[in-house]
C-alpha atoms as a PDB file:
ATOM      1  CA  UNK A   1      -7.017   1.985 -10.398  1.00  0.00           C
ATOM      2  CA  UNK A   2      -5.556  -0.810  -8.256  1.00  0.00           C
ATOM      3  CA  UNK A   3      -4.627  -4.124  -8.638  1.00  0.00           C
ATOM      4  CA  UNK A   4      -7.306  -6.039  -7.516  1.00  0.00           C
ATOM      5  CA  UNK A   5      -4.937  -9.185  -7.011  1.00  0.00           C
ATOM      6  CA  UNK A   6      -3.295  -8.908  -3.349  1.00  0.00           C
ATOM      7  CA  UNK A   7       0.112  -9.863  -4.411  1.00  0.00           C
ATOM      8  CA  UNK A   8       0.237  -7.476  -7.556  1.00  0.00           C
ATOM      9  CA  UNK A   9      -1.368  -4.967  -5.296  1.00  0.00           C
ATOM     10  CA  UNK A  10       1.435  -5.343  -2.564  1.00  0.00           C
ATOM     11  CA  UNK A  11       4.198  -4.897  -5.542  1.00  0.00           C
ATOM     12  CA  UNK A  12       2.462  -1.658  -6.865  1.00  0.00           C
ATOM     13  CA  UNK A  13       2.326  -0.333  -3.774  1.00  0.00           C
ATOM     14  CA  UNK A  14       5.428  -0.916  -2.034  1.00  0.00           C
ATOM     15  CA  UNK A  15       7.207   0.360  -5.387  1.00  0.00           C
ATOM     16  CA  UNK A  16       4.668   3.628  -5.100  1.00  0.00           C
ATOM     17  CA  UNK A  17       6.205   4.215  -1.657  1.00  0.00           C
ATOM     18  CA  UNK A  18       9.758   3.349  -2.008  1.00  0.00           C
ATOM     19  CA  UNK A  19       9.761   5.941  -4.904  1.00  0.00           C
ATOM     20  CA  UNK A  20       7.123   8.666  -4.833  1.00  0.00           C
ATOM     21  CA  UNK A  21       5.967   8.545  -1.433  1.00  0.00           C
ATOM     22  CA  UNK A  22       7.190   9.311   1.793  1.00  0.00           C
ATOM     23  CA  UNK A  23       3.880   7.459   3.546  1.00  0.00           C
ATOM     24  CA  UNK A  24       1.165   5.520   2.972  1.00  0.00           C
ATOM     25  CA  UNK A  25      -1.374   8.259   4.053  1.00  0.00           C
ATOM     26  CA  UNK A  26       0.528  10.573   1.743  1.00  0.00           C
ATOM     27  CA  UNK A  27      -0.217   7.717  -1.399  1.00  0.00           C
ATOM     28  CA  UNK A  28      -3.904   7.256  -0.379  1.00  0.00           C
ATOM     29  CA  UNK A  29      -4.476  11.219  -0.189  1.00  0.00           C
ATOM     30  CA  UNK A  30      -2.785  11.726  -3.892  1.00  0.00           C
ATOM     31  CA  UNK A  31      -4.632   8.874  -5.172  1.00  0.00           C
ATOM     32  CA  UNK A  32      -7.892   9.035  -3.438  1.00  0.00           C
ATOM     33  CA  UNK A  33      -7.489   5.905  -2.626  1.00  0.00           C
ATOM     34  CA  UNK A  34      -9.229   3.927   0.865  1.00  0.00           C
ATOM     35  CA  UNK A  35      -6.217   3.147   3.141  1.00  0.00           C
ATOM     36  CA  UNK A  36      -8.601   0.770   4.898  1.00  0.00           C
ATOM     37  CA  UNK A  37      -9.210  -0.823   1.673  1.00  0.00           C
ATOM     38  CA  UNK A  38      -5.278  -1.386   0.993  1.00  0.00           C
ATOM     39  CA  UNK A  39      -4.613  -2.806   4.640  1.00  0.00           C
ATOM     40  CA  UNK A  40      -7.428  -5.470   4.345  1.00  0.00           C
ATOM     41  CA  UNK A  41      -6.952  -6.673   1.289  1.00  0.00           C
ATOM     42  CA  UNK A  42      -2.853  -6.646   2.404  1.00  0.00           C
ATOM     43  CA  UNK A  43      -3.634  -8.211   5.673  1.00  0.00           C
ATOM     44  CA  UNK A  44      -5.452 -11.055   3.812  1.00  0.00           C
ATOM     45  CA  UNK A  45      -2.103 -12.387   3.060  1.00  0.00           C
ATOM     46  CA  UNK A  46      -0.587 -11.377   5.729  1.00  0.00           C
ATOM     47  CA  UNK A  47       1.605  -7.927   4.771  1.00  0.00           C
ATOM     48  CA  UNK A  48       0.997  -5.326   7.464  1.00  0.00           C
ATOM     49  CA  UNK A  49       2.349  -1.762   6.841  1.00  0.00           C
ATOM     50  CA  UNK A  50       5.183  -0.830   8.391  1.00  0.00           C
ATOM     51  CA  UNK A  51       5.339   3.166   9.111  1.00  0.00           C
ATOM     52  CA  UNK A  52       9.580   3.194  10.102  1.00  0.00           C
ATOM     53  CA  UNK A  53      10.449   1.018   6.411  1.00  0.00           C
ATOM     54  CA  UNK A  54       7.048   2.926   4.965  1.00  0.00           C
ATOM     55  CA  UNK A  55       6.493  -0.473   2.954  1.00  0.00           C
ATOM     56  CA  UNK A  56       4.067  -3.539   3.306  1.00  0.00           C
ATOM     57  CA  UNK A  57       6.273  -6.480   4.681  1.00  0.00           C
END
């Protein structure tokens, strides 16, 4: 389950791709997990993926 706040959200995640995942599609496939779901609630405060760093910044 996710963090439902934004800002924990963007910490779980970034630390879920910096060490276990190699892309964000990879993390929402293993997880089962929306990707649209992550970006929109990330965009709300302004993170947008970025595929070369594979984090939110």
């Amino acid at each position: 389950m996710l963090p439902k706040d934004p800002v924990m959200l963007l910490s779980y995640i970034n630390l879920k791709l910096r060490d276990y995942y190699s892309s964000l599609e990879a993390f929402c496939e293993d997880t089962d997990e929306d990707i649209e779901n992550i970006v929109n609630q990330l965009k709300q405060i302004d993170y947008h993926y970025d595929r070369e760093k594979n984090q939110f910044i």
